[in-house]
C-alpha atoms as a PDB file:
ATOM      1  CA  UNK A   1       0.000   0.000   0.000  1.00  0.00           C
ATOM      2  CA  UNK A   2       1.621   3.379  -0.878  1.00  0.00           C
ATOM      3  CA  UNK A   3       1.298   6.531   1.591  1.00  0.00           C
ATOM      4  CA  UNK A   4      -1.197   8.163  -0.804  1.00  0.00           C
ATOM      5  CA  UNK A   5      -3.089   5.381   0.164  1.00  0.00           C
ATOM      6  CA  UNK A   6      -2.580   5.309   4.159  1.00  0.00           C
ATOM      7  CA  UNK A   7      -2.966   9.149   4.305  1.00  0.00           C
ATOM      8  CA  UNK A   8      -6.233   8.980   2.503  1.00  0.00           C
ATOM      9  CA  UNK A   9      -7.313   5.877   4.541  1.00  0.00           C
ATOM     10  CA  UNK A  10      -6.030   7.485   8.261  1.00  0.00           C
ATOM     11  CA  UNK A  11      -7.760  11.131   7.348  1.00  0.00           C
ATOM     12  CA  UNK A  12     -10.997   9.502   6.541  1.00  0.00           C
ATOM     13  CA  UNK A  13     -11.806   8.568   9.791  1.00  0.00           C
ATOM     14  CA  UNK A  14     -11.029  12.372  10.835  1.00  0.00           C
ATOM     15  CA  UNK A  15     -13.809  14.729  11.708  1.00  0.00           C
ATOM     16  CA  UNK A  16     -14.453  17.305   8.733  1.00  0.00           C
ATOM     17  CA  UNK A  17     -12.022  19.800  10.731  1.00  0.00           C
ATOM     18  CA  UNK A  18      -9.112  17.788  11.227  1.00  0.00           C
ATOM     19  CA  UNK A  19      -9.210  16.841   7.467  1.00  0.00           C
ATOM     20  CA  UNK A  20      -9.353  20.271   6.941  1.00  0.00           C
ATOM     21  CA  UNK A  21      -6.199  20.576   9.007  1.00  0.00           C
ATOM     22  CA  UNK A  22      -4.507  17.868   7.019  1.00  0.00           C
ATOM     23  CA  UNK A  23      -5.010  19.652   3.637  1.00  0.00           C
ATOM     24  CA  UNK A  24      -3.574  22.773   5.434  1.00  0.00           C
ATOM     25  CA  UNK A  25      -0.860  21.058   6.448  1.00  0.00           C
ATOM     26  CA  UNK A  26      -0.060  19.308   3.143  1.00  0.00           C
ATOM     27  CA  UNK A  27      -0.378  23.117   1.729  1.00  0.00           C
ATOM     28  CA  UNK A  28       2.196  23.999   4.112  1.00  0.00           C
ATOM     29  CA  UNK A  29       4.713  21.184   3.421  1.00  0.00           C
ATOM     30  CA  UNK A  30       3.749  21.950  -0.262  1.00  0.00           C
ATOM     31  CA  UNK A  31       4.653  25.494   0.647  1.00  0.00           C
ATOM     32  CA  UNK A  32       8.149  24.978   2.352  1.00  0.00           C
ATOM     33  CA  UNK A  33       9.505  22.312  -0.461  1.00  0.00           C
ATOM     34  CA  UNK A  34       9.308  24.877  -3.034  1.00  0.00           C
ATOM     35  CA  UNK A  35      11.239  27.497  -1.362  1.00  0.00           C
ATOM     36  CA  UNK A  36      13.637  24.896  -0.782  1.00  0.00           C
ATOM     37  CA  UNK A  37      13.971  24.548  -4.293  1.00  0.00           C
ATOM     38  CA  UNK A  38      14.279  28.051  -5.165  1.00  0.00           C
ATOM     39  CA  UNK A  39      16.863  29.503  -2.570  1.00  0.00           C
ATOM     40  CA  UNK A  40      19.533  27.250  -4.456  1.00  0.00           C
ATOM     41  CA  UNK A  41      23.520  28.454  -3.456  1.00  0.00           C
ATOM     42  CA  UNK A  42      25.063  29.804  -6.742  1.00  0.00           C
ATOM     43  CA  UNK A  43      27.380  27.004  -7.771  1.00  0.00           C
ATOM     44  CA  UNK A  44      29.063  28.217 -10.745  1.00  0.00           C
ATOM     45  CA  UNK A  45      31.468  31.852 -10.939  1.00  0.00           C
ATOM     46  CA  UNK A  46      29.255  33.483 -13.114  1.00  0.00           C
ATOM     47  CA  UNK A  47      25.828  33.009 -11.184  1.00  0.00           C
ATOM     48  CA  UNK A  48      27.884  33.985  -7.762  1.00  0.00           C
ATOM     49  CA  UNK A  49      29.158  37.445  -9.577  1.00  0.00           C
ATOM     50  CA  UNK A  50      25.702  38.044 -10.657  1.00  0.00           C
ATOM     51  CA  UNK A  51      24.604  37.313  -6.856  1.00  0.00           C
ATOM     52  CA  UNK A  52      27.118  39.722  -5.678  1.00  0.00           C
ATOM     53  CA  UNK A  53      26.690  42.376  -8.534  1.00  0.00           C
ATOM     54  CA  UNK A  54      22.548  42.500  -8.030  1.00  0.00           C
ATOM     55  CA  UNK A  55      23.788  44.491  -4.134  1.00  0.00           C
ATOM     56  CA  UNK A  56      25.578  47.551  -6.337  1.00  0.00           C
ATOM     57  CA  UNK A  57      28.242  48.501  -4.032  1.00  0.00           C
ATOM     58  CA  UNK A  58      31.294  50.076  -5.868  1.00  0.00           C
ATOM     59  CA  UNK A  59      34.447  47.890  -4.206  1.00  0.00           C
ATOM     60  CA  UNK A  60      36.697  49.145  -6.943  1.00  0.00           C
ATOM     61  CA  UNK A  61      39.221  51.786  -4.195  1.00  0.00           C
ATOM     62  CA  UNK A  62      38.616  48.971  -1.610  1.00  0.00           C
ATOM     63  CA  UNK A  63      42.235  48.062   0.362  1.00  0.00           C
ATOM     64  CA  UNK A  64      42.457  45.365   2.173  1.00  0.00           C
ATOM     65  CA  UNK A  65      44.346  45.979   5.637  1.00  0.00           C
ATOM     66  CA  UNK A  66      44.802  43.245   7.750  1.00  0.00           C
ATOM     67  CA  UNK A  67      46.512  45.110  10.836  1.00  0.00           C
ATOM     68  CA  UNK A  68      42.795  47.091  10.860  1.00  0.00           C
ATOM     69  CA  UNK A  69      40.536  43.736  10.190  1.00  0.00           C
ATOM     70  CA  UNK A  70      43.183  42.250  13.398  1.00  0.00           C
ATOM     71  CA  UNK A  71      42.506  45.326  15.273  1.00  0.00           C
ATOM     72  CA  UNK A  72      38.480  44.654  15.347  1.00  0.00           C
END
């Protein structure tokens, strides 16, 4: 018997409300499984330059000084 099954089985013998909850919380794991999928980590150079470029902050005079970073 597959889950489909079990699930549709188990929530059957809910009251009308707590099936209601069920769908609700399917929705919800529905919800949080696509944002999963869409805050991927940039893998390749070019798509973590475009992450970087899309905050428009001019580091082009930007020194390094590693006595100052220390110092913090």
């Amino acid at each position: 018997m597959e889950y489909a099954d079990i699930i549709a089985r188990e929530a059957d013998s809910l009251p009308s409300e707590k099936q209601a909850e069920v769908l609700d919380f399917i929705a919800f794991l529905k919800m949080r499984q696509s944002r999963a999928g869409e805050a991927s980590v940039p893998k390749t150079p070019a798509e973590i330059e475009a992450f970087f470029r899309s905050f428009n902050v001019d580091t082009s005079n930007y020194k390094f000084d590693r006595d100052e970073a220390n110092a913090r």
